[in-house]
Protein backbone atom coordinates (compact mmCIF):
# COMPACT_ATOMS: atom_id res chain seq x y z
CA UNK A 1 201.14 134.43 323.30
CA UNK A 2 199.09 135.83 326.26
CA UNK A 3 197.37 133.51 328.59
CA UNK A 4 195.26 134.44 331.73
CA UNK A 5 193.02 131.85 334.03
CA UNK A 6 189.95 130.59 333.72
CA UNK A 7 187.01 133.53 334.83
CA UNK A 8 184.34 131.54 333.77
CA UNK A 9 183.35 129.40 336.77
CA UNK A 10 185.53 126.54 337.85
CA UNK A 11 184.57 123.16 337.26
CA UNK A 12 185.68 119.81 336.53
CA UNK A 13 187.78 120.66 333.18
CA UNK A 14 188.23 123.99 334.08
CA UNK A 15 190.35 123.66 337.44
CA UNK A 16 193.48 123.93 337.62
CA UNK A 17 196.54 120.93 336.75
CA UNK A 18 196.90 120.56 340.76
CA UNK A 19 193.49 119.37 341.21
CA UNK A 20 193.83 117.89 337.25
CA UNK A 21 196.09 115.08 338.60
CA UNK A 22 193.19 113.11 340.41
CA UNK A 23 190.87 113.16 337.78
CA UNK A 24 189.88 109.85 335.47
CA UNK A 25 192.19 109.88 332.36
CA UNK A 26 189.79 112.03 329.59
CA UNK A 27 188.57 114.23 332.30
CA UNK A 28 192.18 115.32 332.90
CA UNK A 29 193.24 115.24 329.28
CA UNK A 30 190.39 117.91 328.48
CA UNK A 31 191.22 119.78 331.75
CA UNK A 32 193.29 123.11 331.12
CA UNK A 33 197.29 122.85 331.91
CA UNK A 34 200.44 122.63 330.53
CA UNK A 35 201.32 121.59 326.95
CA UNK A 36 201.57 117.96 326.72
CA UNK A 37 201.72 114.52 323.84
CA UNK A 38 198.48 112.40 324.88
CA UNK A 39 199.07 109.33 325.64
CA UNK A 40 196.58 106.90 323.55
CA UNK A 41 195.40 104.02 325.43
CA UNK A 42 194.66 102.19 321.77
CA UNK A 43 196.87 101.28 319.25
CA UNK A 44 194.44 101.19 315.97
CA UNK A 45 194.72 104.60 314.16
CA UNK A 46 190.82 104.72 314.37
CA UNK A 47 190.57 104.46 317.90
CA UNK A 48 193.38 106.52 318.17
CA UNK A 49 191.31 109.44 316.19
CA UNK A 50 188.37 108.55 318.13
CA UNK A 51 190.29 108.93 321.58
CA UNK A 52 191.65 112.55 320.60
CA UNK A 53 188.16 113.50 319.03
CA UNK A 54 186.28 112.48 322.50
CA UNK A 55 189.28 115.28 324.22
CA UNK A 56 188.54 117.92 321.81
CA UNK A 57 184.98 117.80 321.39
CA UNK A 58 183.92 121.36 322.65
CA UNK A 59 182.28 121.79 326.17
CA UNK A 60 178.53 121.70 326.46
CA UNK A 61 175.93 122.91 328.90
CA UNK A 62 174.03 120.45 331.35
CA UNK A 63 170.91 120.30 332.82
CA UNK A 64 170.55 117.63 335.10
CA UNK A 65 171.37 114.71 332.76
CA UNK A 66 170.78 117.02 329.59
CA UNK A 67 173.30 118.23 327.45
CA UNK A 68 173.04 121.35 325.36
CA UNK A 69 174.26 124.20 323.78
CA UNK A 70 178.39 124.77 324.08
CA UNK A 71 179.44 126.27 327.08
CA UNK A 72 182.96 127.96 325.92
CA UNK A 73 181.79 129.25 322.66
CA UNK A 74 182.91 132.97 323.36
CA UNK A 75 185.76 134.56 321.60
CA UNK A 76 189.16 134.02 322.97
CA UNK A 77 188.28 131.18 325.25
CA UNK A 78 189.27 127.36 324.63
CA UNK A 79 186.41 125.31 323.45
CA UNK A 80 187.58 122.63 325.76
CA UNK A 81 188.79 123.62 328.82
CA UNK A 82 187.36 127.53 328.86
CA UNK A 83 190.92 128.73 329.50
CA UNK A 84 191.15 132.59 328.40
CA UNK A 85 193.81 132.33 325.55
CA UNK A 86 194.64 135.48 323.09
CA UNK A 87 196.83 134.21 319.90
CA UNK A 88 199.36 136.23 318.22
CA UNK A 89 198.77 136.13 314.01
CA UNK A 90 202.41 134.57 313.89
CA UNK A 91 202.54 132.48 316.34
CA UNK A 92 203.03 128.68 315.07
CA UNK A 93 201.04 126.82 317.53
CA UNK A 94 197.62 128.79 317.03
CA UNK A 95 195.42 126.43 315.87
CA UNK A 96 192.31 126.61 312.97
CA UNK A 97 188.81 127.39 314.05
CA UNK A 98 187.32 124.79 316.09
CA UNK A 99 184.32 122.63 314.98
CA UNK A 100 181.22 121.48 316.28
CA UNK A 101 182.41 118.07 316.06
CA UNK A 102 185.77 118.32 316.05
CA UNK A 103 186.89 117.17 312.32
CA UNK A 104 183.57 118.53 311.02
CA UNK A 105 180.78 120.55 311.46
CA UNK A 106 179.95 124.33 311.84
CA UNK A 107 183.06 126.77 312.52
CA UNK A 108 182.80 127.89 316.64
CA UNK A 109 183.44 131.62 318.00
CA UNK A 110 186.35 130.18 320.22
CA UNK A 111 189.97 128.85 319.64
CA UNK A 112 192.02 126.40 321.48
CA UNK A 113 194.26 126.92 324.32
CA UNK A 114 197.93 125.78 324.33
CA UNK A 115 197.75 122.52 325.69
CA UNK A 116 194.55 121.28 323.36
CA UNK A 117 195.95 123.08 320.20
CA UNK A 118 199.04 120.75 320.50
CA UNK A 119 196.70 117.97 320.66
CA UNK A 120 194.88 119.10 317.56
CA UNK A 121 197.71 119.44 315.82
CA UNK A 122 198.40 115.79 317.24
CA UNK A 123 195.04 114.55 315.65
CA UNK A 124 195.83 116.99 312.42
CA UNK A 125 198.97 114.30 312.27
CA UNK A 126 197.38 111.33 312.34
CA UNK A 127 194.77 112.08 309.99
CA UNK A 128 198.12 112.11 307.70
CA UNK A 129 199.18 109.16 308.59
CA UNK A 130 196.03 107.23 308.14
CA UNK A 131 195.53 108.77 304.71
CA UNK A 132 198.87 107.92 303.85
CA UNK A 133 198.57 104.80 304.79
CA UNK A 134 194.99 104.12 302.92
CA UNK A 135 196.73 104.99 299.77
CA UNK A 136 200.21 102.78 300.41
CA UNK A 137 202.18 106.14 300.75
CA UNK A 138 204.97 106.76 303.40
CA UNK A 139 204.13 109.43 306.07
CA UNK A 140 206.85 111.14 305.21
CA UNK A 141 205.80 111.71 301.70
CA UNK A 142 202.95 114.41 303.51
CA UNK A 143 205.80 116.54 305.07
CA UNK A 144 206.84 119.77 303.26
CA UNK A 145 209.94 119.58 300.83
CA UNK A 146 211.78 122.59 300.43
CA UNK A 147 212.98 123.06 296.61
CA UNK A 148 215.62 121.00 295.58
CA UNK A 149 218.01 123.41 294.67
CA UNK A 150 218.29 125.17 297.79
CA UNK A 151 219.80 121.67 299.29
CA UNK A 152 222.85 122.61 297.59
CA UNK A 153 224.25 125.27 299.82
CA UNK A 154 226.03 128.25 298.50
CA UNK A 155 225.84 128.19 294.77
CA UNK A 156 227.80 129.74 291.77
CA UNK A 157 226.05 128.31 288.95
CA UNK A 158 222.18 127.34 288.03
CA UNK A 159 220.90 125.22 285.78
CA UNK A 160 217.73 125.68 283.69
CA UNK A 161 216.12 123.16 286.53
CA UNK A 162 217.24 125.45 289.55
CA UNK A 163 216.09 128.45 288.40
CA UNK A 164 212.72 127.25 287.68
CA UNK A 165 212.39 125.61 290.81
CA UNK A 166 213.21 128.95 292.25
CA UNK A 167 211.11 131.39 290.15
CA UNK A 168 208.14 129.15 290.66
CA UNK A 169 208.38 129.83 294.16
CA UNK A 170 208.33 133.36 294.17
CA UNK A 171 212.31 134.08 294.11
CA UNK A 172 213.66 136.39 291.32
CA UNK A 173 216.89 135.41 289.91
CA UNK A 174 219.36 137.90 288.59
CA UNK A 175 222.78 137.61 286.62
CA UNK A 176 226.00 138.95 288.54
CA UNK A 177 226.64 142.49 287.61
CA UNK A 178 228.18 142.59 283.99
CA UNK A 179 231.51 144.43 283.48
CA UNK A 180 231.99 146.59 280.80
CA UNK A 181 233.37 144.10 277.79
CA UNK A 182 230.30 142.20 277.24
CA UNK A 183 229.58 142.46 273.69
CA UNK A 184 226.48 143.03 272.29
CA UNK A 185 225.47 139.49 271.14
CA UNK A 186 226.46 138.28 274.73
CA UNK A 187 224.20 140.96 275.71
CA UNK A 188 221.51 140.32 273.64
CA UNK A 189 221.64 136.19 274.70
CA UNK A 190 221.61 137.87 278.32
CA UNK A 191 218.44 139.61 278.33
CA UNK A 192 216.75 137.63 276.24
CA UNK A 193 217.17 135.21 278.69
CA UNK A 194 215.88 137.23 281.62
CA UNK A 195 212.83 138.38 279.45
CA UNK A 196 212.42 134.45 279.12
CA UNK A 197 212.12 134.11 283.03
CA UNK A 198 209.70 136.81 283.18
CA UNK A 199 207.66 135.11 280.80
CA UNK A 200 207.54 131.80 282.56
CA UNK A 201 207.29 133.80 285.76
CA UNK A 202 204.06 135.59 284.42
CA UNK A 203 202.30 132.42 283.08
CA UNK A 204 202.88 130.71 286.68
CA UNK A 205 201.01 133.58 288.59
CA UNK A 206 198.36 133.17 285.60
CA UNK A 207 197.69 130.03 286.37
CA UNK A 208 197.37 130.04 289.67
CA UNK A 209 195.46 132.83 290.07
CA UNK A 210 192.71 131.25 287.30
C-alpha cells in the first residue's frame, strides 16, 4: 500500500493530523491521518449512519457560499480528504468505488484513503446490523461461515455431506491411492463413485453460471 501527501493545495481537511487535532469534531474526522474507529456521538443506528455518511460524503468545490462540483474526484486521490493513495489489487482494506452520495449515487474517479476506507467499511458494518436487525436476525448470522466440514480438523473419513460441502466449493476430492488387490467390483463401486462427483460437480457450475 503506497501513500504520499497531499499535493493538491492544503486546506481545512486536507492538513495534516498535527493541525487535525484543533479542528471541530467532523472537520477532523474527514481530515486525512492515521487509521482510526469513529467515535459516534449518537446511539440510534440511523443517526449513527447519518453521522458516518456526513464524514464520507466526497469533497466539493466552493464559491463564496456555493458549493459545486467535487473537488477530489481524480484518480488515486481520497474523495474525502484528497490524500494521494495507490491500492494494491490484494490488499484487504481497499475499499469499493466511492459514490456521489455515499451509499448511493453515480460511481466517482477516486478511492478512499486508509483512514476513511476503515470508516466505510465501519458504515458497510452497520448497514448489517441494521438490516439484521429489521428482519429479527442476529448480526452474526451476516458474517461468513466457512464449510462445516473443514471445522473438523484433520480428517480420515467423509461422509456423503462433507464431500458435497467441499465439491460445491470448488475443492476436488480424491480417494487414497489404491494398492494393487482391489478387485474389480470394488473398483467398479470406486469410480463410479468419482464419476458421480463429477456429475454433481458439473451441474453446480451449470447452475451458477445460468
Amino acid at each position: 500500500m503506497f501513500q504520499q501527501p497531499n499535493l493538491i493545495g492544503m486546506n481545512m481537511s486536507g492538513s495534516s493530523s498535527v493541525s487535525a487535532e484543533f479542528l471541530p469534531p467532523l472537520q477532523k474526522s474527514r481530515a486525512s491521518g492515521p487509521i482510526e474507529e469513529y467515535k459516534f456521538f449518537n446511539v440510534r443506528p440511523k443517526r449513527k449512519l447519518k453521522e458516518l455518511r456526513k464524514v464520507l460524503l466526497p469533497e466539493k468545490k466552493k464559491f463564496i457560499f456555493l458549493k459545486y462540483s467535487f473537488k477530489f474526484n481524480l484518480k488515486d486521490r481520497c474523495t474525502v480528504c484528497g490524500m494521494h493513495q495507490v491500492w494494491e489489487a490484494n490488499d484487504l482494506l481497499r475499499p469499493p468505488l466511492p459514490l456521489t452520495e455515499v451509499t448511493k449515487g453515480r460511481p466517482m474517479r477516486g478511492t478512499f484513503c486508509p483512514k476513511h476506507s476503515s470508516m466505510h467499511r465501519q458504515l458497510e458494518t452497520l448497514q448489517q446490523q441494521m438490516l439484521a436487525e429489521e428482519h429479527g436476525l442476529e448480526f452474526k448470522a451476516f458474517r461468513p461461515r466457512m464449510p462445516k466440514v473443514l471445522k473438523k480438523g484433520p480428517l480420515h473419513t467423509l461422509s456423503k455431506e462433507d464431500v458435497i460441502a467441499l465439491t460445491s466449493t470448488g475443492w476436488i476430492i480424491k480417494p487414497p491411492s489404491v494398492n494393487g488387490d482391489e478387485s474389480p467390483p470394488e473398483e467398479l463401486i470406486r469410480l463410479a463413485g468419482e464419476i458421480k462427483l463429477a456429475a454433481d460437480r458439473i451441474d453446480f457450475l451449470m447452475e451458477k453460471g445460468a
